[in-house]
C-alpha atoms as a PDB file:
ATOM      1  CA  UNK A   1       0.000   0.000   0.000  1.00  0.00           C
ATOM      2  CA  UNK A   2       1.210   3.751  -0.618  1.00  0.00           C
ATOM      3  CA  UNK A   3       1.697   5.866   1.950  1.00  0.00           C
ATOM      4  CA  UNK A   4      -1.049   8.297   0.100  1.00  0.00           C
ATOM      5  CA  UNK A   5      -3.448   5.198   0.921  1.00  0.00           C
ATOM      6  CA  UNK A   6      -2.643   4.667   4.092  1.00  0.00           C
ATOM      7  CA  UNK A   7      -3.363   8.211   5.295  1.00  0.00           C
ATOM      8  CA  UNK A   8      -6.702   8.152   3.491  1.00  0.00           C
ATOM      9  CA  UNK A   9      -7.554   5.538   5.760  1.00  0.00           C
ATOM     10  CA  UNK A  10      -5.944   7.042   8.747  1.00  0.00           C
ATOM     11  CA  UNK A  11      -8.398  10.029   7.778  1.00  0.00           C
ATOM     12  CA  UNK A  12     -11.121   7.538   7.841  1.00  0.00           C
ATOM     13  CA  UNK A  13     -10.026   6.069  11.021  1.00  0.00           C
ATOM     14  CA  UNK A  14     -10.210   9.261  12.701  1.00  0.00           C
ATOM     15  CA  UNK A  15     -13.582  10.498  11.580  1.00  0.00           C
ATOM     16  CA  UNK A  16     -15.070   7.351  12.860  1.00  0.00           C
ATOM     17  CA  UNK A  17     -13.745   7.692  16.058  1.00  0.00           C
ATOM     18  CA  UNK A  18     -14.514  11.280  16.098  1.00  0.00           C
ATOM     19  CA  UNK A  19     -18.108  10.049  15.495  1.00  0.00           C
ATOM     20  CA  UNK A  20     -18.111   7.311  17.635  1.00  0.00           C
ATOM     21  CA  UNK A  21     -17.377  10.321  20.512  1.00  0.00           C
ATOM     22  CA  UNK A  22     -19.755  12.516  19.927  1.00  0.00           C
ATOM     23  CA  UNK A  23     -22.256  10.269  19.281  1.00  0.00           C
ATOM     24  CA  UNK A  24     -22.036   9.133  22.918  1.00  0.00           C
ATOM     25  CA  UNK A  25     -21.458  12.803  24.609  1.00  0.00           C
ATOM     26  CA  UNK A  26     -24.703  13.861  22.736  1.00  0.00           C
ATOM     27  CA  UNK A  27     -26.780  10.677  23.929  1.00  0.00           C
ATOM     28  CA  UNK A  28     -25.910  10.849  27.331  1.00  0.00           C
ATOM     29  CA  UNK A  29     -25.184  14.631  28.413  1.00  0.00           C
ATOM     30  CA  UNK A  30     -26.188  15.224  31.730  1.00  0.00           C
ATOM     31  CA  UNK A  31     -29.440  16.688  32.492  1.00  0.00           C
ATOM     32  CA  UNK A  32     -29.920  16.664  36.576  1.00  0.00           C
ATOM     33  CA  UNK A  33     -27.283  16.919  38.338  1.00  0.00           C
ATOM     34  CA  UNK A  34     -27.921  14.468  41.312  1.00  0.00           C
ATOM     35  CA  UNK A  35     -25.612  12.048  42.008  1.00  0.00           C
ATOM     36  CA  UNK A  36     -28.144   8.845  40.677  1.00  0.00           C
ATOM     37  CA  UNK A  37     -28.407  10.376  37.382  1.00  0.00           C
ATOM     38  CA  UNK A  38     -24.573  11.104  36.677  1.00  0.00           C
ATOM     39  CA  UNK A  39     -23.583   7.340  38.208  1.00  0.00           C
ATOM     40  CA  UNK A  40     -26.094   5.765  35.616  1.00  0.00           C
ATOM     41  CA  UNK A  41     -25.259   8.031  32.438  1.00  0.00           C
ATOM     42  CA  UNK A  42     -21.566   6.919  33.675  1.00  0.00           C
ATOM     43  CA  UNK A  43     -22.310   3.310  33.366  1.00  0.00           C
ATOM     44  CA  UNK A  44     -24.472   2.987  30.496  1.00  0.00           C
ATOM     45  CA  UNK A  45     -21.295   5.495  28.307  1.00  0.00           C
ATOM     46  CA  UNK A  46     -19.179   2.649  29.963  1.00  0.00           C
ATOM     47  CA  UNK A  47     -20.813   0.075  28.507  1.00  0.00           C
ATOM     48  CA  UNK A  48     -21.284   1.896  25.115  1.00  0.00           C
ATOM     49  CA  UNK A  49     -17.694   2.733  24.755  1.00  0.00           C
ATOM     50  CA  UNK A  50     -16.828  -0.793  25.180  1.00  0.00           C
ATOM     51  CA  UNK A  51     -19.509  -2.067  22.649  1.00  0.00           C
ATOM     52  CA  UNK A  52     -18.639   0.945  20.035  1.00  0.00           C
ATOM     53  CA  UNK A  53     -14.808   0.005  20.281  1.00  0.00           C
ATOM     54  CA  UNK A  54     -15.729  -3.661  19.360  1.00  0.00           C
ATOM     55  CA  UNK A  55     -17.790  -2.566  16.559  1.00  0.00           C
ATOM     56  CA  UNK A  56     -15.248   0.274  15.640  1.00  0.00           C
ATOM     57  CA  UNK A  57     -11.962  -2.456  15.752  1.00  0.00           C
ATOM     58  CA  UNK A  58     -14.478  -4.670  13.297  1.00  0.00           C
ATOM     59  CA  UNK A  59     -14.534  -1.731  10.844  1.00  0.00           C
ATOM     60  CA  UNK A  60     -10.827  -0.959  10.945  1.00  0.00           C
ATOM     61  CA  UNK A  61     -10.231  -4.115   9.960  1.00  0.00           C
ATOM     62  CA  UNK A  62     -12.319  -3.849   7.218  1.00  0.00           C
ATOM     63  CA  UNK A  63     -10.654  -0.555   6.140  1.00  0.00           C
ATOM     64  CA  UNK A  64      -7.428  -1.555   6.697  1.00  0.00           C
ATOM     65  CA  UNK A  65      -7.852  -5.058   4.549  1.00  0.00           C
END
C-alpha cells in the first residue's frame, strides 16, 4: 500500500472515532445533576464505549484489509 493510501484511511479512522465520541457525549449529556443520574449516564457510556470500540476495531479491519 502507498503511503497516500494509508493516510486516506488514517483520515477515515479518525472520523469514525470522532463520530463514535460525539455520538455518545450527545446521547448521554447530563441533564440533573444528582448524584443517581450522573452514576447511571456513567455506566451505560461505559458500557457503550466498550460495545462501540468492538464494533469500531471490526470496521478498521475492514478498512485496513
Amino acid at each position: 500500500m502507498s503511503s497516500f493510501v494509508l493516510e486516506n484511511k488514517l483520515k477515515e479512522i479518525d472520523t469514525i472515532t470522532e463520530r463514535i465520541v460525539l455520538n455518545i457525549n450527545n446521547k448521554y449529556k447530563t441533564t440533573k445533576n444528582n448524584k443517581i443520574s450522573r452514576r447511571i449516564i456513567s455506566k451505560t457510556r461505559r458500557k457503550l464505549l466498550k460495545k462501540n470500540i468492538k464494533y469500531y476495531l471490526q470496521i478498521l479491519k475492514i478498512i485496513l484489509d
